[in-house]
Protein backbone atom coordinates (compact mmCIF):
# COMPACT_ATOMS: atom_id res chain seq x y z
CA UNK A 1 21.25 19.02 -50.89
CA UNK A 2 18.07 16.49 -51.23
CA UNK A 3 18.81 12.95 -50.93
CA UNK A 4 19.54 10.34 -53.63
CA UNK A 5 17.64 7.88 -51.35
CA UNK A 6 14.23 9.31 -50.83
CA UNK A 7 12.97 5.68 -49.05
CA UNK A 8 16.31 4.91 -46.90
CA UNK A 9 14.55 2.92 -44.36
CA UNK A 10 17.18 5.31 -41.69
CA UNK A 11 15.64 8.85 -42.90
CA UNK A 12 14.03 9.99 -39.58
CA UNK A 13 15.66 7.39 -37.23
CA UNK A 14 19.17 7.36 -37.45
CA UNK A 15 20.92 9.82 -36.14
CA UNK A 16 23.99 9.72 -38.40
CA UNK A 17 21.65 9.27 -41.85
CA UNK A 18 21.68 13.30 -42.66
CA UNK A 19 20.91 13.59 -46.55
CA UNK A 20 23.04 10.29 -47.80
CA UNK A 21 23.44 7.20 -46.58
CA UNK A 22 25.28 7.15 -43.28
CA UNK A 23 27.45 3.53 -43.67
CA UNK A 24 26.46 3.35 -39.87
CA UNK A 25 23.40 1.41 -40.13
CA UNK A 26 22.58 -1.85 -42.19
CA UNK A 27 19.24 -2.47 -43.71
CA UNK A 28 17.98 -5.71 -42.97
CA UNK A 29 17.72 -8.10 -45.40
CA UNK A 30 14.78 -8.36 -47.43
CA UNK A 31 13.02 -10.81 -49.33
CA UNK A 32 14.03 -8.96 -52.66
CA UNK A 33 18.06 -9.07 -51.64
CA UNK A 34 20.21 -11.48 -53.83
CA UNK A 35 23.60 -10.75 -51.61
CA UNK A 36 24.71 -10.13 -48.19
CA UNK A 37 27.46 -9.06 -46.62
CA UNK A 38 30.36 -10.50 -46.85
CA UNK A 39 29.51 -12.56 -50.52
CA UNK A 40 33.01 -12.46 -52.37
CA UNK A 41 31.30 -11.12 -55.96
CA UNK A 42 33.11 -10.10 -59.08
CA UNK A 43 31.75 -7.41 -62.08
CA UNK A 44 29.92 -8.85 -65.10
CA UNK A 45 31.79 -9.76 -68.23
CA UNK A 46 30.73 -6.63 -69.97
CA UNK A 47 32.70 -4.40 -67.16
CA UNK A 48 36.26 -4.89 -67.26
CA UNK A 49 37.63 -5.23 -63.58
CA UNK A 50 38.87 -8.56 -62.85
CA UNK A 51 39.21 -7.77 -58.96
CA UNK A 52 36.68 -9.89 -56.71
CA UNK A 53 35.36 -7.38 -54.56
CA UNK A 54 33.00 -8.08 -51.42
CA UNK A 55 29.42 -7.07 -50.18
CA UNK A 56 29.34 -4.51 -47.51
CA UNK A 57 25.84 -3.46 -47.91
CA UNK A 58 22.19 -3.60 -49.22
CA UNK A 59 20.84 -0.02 -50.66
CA UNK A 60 16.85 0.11 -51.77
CA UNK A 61 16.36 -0.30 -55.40
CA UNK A 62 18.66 -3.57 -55.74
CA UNK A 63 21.75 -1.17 -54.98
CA UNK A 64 25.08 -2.73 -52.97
CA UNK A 65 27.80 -0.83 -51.69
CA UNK A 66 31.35 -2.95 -51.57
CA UNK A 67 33.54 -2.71 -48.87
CA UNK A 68 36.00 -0.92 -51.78
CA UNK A 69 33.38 1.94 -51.62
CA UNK A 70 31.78 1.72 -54.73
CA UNK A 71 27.68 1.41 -55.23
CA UNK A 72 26.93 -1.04 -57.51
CA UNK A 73 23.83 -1.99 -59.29
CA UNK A 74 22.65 -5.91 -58.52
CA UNK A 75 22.66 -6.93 -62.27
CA UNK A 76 26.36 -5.58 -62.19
CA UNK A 77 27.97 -8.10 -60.32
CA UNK A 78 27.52 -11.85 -59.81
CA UNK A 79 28.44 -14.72 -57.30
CA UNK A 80 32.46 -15.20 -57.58
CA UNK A 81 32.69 -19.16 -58.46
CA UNK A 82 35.19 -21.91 -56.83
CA UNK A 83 37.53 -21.53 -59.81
CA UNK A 84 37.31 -17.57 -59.43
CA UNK A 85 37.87 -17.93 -55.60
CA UNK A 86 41.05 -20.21 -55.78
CA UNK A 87 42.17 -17.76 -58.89
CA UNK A 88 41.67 -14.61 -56.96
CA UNK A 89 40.23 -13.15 -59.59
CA UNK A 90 37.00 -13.40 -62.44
CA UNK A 91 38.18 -15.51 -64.69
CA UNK A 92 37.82 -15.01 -69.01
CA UNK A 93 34.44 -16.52 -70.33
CA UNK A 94 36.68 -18.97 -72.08
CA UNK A 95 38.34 -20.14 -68.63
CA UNK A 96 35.03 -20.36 -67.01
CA UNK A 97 33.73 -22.61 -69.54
CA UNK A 98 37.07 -25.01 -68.98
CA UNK A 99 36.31 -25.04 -65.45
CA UNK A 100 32.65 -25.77 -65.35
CA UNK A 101 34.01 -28.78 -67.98
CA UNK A 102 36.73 -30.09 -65.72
């Protein structure tokens, strides 16, 4: 099977990375990265999970992988706020707007 992830920075180095990524290794963070590990992030409005999920990973090509598994694409999620913190969950667009006002 040929890799997904032509550029992995591990192809050639790691011994785990075999034709996927291995979860063993990190890539460093780069100037490009807009999360690291451990940010508590939730999905954009248009998806419809509510869960906040957290950054396990950067993956080339503004990729993350949560710690719930999934690969995500950067413009996919966003920072979790305060309000979505204390709420323990993404709040509506209307309840976001009520607590950017209060």
């Amino acid at each position: 099977m040929k890799s997904n992830i032509p550029k992995h920075p591990c192809a050639n180095k790691c011994t785990n990375f075999k034709e996927e990524q291995c979860n063993t290794c990190l890539i460093q963070i780069s100037e490009n990265q807009k999360f690291i590990k451990g940010d508590v992030v939730v999905y954009a409005n248009h998806i419809e999970f509510n869960d906040l999920k957290v950054v396990d990973a950067y993956q080339p090509n503004d990729h993350y992988w949560l710690e719930c598994g999934q690969c995500v694409y950067e413009s996919w999620i966003r920072p979790a706020s305060i309000t979505e913190l204390n709420a323990n969950r993404r709040l509506t667009e209307a309840e976001q707007a009520l607590a950017e006002v209060s």
